[in-house]
PDB file of N, CA and C in Angstrom:
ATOM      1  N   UNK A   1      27.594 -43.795   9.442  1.00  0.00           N
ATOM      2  CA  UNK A   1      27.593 -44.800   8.403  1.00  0.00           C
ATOM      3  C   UNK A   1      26.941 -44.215   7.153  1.00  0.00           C
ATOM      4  N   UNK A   2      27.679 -44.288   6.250  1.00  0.00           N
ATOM      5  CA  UNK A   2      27.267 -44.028   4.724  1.00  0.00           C
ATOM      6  C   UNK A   2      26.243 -44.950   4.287  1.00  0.00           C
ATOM      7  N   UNK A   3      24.954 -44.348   3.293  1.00  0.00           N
ATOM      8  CA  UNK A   3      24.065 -45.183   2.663  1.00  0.00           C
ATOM      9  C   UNK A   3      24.841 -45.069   0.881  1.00  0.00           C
ATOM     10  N   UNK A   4      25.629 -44.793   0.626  1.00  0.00           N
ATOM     11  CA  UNK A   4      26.100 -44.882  -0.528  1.00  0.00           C
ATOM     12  C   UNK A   4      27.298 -46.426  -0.347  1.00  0.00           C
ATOM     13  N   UNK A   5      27.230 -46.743  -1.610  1.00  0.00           N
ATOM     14  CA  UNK A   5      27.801 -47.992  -1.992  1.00  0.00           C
ATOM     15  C   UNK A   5      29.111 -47.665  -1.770  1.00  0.00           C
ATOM     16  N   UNK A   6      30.142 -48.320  -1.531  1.00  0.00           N
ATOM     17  CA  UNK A   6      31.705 -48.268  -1.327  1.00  0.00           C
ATOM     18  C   UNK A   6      32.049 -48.464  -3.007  1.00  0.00           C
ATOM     19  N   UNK A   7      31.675 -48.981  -3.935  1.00  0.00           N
ATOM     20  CA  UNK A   7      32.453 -49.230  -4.704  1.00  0.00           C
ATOM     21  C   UNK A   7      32.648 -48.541  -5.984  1.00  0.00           C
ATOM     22  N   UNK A   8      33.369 -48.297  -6.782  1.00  0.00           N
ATOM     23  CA  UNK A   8      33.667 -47.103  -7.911  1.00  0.00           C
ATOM     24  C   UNK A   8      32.240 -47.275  -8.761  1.00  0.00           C
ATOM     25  N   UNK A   9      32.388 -48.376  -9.406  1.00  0.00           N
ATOM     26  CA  UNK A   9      31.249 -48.897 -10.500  1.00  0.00           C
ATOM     27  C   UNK A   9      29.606 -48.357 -10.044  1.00  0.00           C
ATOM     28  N   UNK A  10      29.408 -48.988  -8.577  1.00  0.00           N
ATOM     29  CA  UNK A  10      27.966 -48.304  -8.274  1.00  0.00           C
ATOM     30  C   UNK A  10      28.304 -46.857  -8.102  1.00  0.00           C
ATOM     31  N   UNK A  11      29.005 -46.267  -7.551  1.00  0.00           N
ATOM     32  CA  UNK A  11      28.846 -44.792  -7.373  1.00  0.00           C
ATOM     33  C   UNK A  11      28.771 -44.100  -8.489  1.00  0.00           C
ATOM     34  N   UNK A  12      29.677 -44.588  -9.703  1.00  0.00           N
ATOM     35  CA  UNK A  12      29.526 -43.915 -11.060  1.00  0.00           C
ATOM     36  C   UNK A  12      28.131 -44.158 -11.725  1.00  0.00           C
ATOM     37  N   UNK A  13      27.773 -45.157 -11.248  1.00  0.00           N
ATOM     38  CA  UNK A  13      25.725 -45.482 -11.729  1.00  0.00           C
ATOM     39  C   UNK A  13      25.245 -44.301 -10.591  1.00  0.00           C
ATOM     40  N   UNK A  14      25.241 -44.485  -9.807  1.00  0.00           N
ATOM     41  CA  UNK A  14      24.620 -43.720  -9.093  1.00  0.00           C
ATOM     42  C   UNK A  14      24.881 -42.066  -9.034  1.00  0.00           C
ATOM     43  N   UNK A  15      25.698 -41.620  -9.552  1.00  0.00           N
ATOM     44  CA  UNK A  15      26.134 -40.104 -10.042  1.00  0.00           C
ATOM     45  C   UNK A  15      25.398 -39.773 -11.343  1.00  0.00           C
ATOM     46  N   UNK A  16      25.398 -40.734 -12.544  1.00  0.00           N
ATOM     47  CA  UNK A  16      24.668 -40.671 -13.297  1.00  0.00           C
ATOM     48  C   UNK A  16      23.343 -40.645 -13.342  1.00  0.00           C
ATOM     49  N   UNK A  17      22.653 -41.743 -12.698  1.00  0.00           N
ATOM     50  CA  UNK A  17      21.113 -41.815 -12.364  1.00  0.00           C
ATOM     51  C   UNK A  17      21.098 -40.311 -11.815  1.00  0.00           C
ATOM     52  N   UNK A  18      21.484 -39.925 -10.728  1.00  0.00           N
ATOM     53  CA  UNK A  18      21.488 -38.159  -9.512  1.00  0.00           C
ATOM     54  C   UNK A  18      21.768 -37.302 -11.199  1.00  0.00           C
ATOM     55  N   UNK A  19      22.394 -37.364 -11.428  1.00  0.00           N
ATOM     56  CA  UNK A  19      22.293 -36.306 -12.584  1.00  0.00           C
ATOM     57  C   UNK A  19      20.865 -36.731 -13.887  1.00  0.00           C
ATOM     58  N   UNK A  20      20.791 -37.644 -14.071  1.00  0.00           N
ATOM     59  CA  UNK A  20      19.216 -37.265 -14.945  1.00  0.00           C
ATOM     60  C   UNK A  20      18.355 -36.902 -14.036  1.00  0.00           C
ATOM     61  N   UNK A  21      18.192 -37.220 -12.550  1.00  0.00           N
ATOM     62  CA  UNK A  21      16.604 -36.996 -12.133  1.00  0.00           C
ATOM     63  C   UNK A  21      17.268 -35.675 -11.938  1.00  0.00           C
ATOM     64  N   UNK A  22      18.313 -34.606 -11.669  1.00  0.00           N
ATOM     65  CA  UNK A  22      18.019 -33.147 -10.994  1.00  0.00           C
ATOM     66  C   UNK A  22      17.772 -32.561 -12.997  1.00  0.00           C
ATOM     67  N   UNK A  23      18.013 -32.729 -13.737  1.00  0.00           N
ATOM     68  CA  UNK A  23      17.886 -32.150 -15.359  1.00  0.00           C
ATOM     69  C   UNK A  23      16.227 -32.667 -15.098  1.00  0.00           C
ATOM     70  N   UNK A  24      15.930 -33.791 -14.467  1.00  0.00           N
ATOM     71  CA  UNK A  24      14.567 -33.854 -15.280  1.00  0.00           C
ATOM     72  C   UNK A  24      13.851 -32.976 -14.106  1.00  0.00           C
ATOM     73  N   UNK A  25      14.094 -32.835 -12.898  1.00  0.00           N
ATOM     74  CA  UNK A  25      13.724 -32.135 -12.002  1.00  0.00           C
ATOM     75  C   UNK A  25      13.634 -30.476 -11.721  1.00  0.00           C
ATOM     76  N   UNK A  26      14.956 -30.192 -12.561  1.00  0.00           N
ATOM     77  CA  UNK A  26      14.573 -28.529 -13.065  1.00  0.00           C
ATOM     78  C   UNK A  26      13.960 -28.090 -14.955  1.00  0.00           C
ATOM     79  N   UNK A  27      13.863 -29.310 -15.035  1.00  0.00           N
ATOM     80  CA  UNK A  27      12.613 -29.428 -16.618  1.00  0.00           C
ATOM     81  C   UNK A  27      11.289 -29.140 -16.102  1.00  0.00           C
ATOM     82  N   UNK A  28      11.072 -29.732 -15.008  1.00  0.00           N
ATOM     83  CA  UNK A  28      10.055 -29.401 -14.345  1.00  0.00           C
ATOM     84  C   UNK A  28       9.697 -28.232 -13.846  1.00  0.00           C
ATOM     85  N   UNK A  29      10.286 -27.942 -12.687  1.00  0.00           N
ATOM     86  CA  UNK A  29      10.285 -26.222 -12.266  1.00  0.00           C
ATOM     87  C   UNK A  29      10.209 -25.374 -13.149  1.00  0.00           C
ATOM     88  N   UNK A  30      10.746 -25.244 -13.911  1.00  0.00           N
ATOM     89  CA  UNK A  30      10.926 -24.543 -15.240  1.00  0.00           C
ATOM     90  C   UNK A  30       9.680 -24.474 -16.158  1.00  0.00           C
ATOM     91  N   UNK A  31       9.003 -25.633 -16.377  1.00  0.00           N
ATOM     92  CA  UNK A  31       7.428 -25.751 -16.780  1.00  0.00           C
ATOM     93  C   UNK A  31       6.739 -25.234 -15.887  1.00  0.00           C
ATOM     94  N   UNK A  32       6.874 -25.312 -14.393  1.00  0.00           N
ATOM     95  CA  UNK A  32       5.655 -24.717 -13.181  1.00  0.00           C
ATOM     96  C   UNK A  32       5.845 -23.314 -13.252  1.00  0.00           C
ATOM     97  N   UNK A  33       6.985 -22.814 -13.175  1.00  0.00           N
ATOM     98  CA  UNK A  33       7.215 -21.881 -13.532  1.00  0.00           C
ATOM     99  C   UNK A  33       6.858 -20.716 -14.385  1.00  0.00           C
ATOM    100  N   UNK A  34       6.775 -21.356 -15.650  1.00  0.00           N
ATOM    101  CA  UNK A  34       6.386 -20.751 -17.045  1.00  0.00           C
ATOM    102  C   UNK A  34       4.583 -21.077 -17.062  1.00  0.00           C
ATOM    103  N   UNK A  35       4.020 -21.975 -16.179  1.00  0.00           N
ATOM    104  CA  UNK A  35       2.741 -22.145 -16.195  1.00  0.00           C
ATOM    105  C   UNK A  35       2.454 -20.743 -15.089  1.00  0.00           C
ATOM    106  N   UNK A  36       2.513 -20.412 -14.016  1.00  0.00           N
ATOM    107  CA  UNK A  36       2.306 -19.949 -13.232  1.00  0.00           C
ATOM    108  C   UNK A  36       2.699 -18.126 -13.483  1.00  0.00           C
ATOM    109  N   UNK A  37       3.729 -17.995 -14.952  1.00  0.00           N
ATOM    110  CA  UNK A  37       3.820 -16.566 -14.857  1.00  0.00           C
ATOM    111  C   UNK A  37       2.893 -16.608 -16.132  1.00  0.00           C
ATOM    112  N   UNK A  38       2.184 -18.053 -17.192  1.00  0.00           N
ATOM    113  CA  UNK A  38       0.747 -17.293 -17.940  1.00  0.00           C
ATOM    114  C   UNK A  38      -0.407 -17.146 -17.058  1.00  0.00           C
ATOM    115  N   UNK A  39      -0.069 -17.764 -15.698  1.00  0.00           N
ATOM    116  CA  UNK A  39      -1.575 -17.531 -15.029  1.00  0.00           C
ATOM    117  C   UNK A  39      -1.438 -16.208 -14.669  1.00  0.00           C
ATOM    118  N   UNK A  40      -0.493 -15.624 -14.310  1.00  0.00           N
ATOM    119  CA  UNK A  40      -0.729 -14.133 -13.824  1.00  0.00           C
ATOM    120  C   UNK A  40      -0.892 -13.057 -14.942  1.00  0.00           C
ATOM    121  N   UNK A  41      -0.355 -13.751 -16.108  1.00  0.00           N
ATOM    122  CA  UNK A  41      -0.432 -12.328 -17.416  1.00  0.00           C
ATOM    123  C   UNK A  41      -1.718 -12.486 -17.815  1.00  0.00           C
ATOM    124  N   UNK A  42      -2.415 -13.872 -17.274  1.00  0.00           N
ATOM    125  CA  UNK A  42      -3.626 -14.199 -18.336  1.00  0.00           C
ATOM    126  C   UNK A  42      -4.657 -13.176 -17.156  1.00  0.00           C
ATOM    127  N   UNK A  43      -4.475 -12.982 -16.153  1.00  0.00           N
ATOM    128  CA  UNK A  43      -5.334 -12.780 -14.880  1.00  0.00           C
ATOM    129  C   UNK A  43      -5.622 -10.588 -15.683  1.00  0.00           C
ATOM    130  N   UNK A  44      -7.111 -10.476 -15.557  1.00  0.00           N
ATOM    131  CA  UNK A  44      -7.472  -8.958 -15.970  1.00  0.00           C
ATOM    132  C   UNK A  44      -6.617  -8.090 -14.813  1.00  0.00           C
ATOM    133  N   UNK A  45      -6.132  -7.257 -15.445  1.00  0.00           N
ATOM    134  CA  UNK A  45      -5.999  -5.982 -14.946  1.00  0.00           C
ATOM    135  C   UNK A  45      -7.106  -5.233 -13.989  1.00  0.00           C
ATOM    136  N   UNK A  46      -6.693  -4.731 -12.861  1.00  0.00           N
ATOM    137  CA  UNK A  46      -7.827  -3.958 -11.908  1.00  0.00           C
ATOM    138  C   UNK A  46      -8.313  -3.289 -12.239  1.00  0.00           C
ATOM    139  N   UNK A  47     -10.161  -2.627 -11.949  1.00  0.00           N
ATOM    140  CA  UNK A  47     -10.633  -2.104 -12.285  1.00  0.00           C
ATOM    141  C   UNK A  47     -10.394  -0.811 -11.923  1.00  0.00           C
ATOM    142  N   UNK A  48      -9.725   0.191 -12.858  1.00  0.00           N
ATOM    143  CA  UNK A  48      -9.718   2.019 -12.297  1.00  0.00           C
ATOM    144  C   UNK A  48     -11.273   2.612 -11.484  1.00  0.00           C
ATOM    145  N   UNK A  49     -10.347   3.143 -10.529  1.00  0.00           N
ATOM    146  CA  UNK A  49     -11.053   3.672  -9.652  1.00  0.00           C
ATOM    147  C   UNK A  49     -12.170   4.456 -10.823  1.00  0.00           C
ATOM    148  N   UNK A  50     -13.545   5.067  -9.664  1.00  0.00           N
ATOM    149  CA  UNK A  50     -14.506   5.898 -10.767  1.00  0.00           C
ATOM    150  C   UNK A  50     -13.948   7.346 -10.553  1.00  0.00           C
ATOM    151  N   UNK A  51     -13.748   7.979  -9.360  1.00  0.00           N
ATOM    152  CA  UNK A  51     -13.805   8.924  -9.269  1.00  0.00           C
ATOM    153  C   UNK A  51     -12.177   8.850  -8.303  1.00  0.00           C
ATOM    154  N   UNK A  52     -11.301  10.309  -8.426  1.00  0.00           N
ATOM    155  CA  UNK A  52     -10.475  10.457  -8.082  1.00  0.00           C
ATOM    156  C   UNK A  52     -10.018  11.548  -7.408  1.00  0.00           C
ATOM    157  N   UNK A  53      -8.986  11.780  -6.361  1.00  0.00           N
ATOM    158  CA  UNK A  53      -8.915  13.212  -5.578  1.00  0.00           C
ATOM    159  C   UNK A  53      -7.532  13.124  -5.972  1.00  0.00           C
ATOM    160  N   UNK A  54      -7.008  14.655  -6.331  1.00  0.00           N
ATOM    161  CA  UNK A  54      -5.839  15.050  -6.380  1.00  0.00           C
ATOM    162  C   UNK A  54      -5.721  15.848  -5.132  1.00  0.00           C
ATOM    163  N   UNK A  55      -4.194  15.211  -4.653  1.00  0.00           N
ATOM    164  CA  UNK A  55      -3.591  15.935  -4.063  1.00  0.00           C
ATOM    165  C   UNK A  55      -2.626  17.066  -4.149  1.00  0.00           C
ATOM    166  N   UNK A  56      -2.559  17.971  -3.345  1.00  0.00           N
ATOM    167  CA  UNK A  56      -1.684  19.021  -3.716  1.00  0.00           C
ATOM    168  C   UNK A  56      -0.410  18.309  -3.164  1.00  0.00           C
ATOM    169  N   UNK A  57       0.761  19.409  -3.022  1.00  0.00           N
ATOM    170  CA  UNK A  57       2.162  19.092  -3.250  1.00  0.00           C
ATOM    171  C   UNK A  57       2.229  19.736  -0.862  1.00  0.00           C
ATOM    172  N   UNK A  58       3.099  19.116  -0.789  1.00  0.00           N
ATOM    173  CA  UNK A  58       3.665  19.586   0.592  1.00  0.00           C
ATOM    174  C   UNK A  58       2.937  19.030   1.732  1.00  0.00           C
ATOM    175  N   UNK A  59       2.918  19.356   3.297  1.00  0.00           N
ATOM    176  CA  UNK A  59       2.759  18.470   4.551  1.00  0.00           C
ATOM    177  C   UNK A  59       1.545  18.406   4.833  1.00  0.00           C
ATOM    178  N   UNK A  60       0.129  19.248   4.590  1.00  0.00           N
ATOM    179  CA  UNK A  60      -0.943  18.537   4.686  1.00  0.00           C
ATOM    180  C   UNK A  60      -1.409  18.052   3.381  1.00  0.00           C
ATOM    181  N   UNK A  61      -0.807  17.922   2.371  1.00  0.00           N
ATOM    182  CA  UNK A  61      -1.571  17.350   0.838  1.00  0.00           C
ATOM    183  C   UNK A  61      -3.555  17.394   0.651  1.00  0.00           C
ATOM    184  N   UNK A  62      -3.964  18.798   1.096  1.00  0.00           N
ATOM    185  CA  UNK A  62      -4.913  18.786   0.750  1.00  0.00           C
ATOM    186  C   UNK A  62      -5.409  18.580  -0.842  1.00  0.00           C
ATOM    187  N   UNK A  63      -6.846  18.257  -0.633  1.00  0.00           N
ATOM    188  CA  UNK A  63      -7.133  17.752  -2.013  1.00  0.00           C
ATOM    189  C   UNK A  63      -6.837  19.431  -2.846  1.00  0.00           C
ATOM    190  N   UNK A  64      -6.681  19.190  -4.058  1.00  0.00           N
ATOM    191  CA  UNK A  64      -6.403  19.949  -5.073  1.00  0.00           C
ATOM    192  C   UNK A  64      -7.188  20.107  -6.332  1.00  0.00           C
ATOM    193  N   UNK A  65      -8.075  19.005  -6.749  1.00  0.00           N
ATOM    194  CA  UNK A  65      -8.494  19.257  -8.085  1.00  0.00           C
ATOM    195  C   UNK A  65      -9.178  17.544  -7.512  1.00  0.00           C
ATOM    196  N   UNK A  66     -10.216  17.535  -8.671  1.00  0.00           N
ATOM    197  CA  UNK A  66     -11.413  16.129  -8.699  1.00  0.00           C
ATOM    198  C   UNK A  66     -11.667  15.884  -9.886  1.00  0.00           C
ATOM    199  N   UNK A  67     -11.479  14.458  -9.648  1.00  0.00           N
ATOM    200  CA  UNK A  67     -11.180  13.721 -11.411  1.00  0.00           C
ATOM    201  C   UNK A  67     -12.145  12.635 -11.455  1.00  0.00           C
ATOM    202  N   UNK A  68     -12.819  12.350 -12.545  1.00  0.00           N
ATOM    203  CA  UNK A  68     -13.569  10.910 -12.487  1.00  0.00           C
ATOM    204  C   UNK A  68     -12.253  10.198 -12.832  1.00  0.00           C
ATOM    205  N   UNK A  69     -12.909   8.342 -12.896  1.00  0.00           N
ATOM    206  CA  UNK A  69     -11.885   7.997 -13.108  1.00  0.00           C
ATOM    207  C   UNK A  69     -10.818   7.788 -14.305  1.00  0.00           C
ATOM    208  N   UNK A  70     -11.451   8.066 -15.649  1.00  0.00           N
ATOM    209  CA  UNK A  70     -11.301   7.874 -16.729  1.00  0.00           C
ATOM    210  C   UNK A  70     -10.462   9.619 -17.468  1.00  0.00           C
ATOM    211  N   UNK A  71     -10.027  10.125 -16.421  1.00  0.00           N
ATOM    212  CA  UNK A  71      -9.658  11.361 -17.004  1.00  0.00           C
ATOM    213  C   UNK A  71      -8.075  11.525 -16.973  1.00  0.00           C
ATOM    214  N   UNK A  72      -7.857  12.057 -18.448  1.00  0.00           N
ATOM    215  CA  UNK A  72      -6.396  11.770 -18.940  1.00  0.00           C
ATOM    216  C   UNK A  72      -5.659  12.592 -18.227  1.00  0.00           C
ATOM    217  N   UNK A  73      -5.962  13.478 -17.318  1.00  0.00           N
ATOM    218  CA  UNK A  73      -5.238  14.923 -17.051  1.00  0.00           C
ATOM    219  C   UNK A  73      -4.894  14.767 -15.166  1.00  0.00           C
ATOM    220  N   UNK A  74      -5.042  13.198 -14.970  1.00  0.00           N
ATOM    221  CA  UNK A  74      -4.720  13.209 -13.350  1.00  0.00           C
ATOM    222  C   UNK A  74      -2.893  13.182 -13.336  1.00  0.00           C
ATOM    223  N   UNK A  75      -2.673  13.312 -12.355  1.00  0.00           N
ATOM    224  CA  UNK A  75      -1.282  13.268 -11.668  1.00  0.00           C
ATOM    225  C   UNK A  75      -0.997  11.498 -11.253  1.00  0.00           C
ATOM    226  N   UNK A  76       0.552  11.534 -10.248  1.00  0.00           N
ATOM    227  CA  UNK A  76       0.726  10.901  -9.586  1.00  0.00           C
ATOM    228  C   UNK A  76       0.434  11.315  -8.218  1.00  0.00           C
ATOM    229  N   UNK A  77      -0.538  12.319  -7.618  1.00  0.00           N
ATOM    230  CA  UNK A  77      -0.891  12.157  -6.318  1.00  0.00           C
ATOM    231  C   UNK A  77      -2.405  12.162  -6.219  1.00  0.00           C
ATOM    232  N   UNK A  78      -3.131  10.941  -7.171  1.00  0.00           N
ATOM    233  CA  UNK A  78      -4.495  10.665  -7.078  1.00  0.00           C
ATOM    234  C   UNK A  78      -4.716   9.771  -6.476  1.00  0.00           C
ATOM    235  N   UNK A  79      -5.688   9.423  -5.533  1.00  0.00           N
ATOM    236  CA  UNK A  79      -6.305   8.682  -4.708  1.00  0.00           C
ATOM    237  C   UNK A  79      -7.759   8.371  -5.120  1.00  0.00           C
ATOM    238  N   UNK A  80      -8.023   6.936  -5.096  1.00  0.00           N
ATOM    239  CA  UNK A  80      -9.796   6.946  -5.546  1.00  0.00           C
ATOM    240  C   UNK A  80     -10.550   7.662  -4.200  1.00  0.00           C
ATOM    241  N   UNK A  81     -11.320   7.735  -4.778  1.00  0.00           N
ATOM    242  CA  UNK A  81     -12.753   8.216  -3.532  1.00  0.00           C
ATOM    243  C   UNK A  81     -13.706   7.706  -3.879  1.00  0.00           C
ATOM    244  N   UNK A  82     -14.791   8.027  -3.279  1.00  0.00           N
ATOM    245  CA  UNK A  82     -16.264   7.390  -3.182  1.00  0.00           C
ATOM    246  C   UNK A  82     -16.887   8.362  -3.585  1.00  0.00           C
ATOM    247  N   UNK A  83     -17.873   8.310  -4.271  1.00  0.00           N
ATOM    248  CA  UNK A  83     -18.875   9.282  -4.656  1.00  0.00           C
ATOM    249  C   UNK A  83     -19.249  10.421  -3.753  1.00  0.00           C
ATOM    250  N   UNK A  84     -19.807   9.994  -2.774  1.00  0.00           N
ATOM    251  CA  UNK A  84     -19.960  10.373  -1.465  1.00  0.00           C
ATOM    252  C   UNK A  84     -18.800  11.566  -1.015  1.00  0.00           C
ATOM    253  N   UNK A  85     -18.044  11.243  -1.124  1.00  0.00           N
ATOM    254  CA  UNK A  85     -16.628  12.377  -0.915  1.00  0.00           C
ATOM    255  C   UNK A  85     -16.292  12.787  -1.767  1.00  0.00           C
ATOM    256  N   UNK A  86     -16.551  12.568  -2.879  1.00  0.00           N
ATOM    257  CA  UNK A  86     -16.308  13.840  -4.243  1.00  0.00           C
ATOM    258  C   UNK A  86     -17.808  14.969  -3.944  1.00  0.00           C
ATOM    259  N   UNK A  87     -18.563  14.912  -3.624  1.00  0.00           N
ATOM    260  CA  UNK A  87     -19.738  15.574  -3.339  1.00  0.00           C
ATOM    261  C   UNK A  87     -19.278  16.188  -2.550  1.00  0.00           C
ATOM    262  N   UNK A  88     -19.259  15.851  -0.979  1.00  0.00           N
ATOM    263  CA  UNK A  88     -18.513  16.358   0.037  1.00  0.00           C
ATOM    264  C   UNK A  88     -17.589  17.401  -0.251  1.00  0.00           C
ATOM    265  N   UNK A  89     -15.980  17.159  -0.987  1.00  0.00           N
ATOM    266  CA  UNK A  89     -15.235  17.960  -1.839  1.00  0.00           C
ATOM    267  C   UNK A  89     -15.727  19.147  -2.244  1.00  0.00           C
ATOM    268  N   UNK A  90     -16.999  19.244  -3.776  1.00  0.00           N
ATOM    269  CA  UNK A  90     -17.108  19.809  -4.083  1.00  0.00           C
ATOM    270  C   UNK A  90     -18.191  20.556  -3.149  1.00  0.00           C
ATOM    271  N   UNK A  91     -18.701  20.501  -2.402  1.00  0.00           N
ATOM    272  CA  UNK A  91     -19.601  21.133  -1.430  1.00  0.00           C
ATOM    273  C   UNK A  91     -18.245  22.384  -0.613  1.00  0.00           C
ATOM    274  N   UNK A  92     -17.600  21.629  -0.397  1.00  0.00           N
ATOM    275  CA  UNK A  92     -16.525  22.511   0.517  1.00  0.00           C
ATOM    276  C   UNK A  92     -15.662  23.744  -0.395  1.00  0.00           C
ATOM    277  N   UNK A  93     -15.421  23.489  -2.006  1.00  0.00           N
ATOM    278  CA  UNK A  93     -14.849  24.330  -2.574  1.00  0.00           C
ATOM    279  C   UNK A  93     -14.065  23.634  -3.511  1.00  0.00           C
ATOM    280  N   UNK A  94     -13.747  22.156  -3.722  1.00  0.00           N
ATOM    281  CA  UNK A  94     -12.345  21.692  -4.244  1.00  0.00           C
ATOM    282  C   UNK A  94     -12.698  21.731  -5.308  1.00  0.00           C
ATOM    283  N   UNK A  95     -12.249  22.262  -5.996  1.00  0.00           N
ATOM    284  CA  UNK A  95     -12.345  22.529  -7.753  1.00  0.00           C
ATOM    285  C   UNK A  95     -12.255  21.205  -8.528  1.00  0.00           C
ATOM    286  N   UNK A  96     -13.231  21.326  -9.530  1.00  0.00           N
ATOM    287  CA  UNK A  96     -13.415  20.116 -10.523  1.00  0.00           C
ATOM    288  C   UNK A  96     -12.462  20.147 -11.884  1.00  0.00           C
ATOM    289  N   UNK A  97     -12.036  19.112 -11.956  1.00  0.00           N
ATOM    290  CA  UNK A  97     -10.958  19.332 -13.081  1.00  0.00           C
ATOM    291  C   UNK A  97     -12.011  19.839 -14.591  1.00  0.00           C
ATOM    292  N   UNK A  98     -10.995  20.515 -15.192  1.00  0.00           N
ATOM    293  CA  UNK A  98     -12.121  21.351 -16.262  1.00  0.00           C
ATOM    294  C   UNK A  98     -12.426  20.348 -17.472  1.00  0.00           C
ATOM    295  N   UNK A  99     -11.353  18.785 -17.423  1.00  0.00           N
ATOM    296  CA  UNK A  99     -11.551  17.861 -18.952  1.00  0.00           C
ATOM    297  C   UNK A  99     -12.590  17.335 -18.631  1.00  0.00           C
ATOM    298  N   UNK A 100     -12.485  16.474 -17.210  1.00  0.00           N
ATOM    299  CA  UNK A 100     -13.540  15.217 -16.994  1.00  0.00           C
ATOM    300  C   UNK A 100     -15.160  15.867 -16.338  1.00  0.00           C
ATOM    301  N   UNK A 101     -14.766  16.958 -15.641  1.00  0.00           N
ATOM    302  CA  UNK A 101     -16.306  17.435 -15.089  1.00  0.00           C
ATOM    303  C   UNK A 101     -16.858  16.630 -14.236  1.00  0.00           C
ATOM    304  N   UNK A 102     -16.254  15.921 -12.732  1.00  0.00           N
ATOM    305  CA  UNK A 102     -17.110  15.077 -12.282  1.00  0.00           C
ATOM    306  C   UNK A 102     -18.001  15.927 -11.751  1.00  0.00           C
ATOM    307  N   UNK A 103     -18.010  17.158 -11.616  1.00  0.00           N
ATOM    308  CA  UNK A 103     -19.236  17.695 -10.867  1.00  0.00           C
ATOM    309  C   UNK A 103     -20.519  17.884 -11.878  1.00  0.00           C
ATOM    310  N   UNK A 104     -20.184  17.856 -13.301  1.00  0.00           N
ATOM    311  CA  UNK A 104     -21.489  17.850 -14.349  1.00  0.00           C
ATOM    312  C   UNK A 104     -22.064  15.937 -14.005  1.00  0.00           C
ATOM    313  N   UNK A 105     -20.743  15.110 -14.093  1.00  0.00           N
ATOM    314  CA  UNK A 105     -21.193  13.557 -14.294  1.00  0.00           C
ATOM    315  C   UNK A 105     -22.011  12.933 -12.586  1.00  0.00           C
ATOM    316  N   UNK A 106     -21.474  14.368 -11.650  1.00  0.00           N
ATOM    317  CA  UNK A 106     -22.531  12.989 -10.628  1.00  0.00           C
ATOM    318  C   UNK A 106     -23.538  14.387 -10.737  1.00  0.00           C
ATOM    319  N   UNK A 107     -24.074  15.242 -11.298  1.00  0.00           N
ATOM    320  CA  UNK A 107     -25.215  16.293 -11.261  1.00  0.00           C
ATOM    321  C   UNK A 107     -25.170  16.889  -9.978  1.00  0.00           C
ATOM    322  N   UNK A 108     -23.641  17.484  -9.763  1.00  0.00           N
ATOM    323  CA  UNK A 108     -23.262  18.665  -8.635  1.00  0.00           C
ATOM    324  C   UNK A 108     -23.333  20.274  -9.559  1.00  0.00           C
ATOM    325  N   UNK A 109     -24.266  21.227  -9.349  1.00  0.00           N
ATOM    326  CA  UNK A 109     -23.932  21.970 -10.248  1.00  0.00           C
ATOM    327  C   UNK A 109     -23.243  22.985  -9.285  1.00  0.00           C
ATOM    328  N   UNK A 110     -22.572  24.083  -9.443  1.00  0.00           N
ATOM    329  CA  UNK A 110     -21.760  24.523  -9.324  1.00  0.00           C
ATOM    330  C   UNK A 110     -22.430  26.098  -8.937  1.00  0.00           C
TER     331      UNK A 110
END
């Protein structure tokens, strides 16, 4: 059994009414929408890592070079680290990049 009216006159009201509420209903979405992509542009950017390990190229990707985090001269195969393991690093041999100097900035001398 149908809950719609049998007769031409109500169904043509009732097609009309169904068509303003879905216009006023994607007026809506469309506002949640546009609210919800300024909440994400308004939201800060993550904080860059401090300190960074480059990796070398091929199957064990040992580290390669040590970057603080603010240094213009990293790659795309940097990983943050911890203070703690940039020390470590440079204790073992891994060369300090020559712009940023994290081994002058955490007082590793060389």
């Amino acid at each position: 059994m149908s809950v719609l009216p049998p007769d031409l006159p109500r169904l043509q009201t009732l097609v009309i009414y169904l068509r303003g509420e879905l216009g006023r209903a994607e007026r809506a979405l469309a506002a949640a929408e546009e609210r919800e992509a300024a909440t994400v542009r308004q939201q800060p950017a993550p904080e860059p890592a401090a300190w960074l390990v480059e990796r070398g190229i091929g199957a064990g990707r040992l580290p390669a070079r040590l970057h603080t985090g603010d240094c213009w001269d990293t790659g795309q195969r940097c990983a943050p680290a911890a203070p703690e393991q940039i020390r470590q690093l440079l204790a073992q041999g891994v060369p300090a990049c020559i712009h940023c100097r994290p081994d002058t900035a955490l007082g590793v001398l060389e």
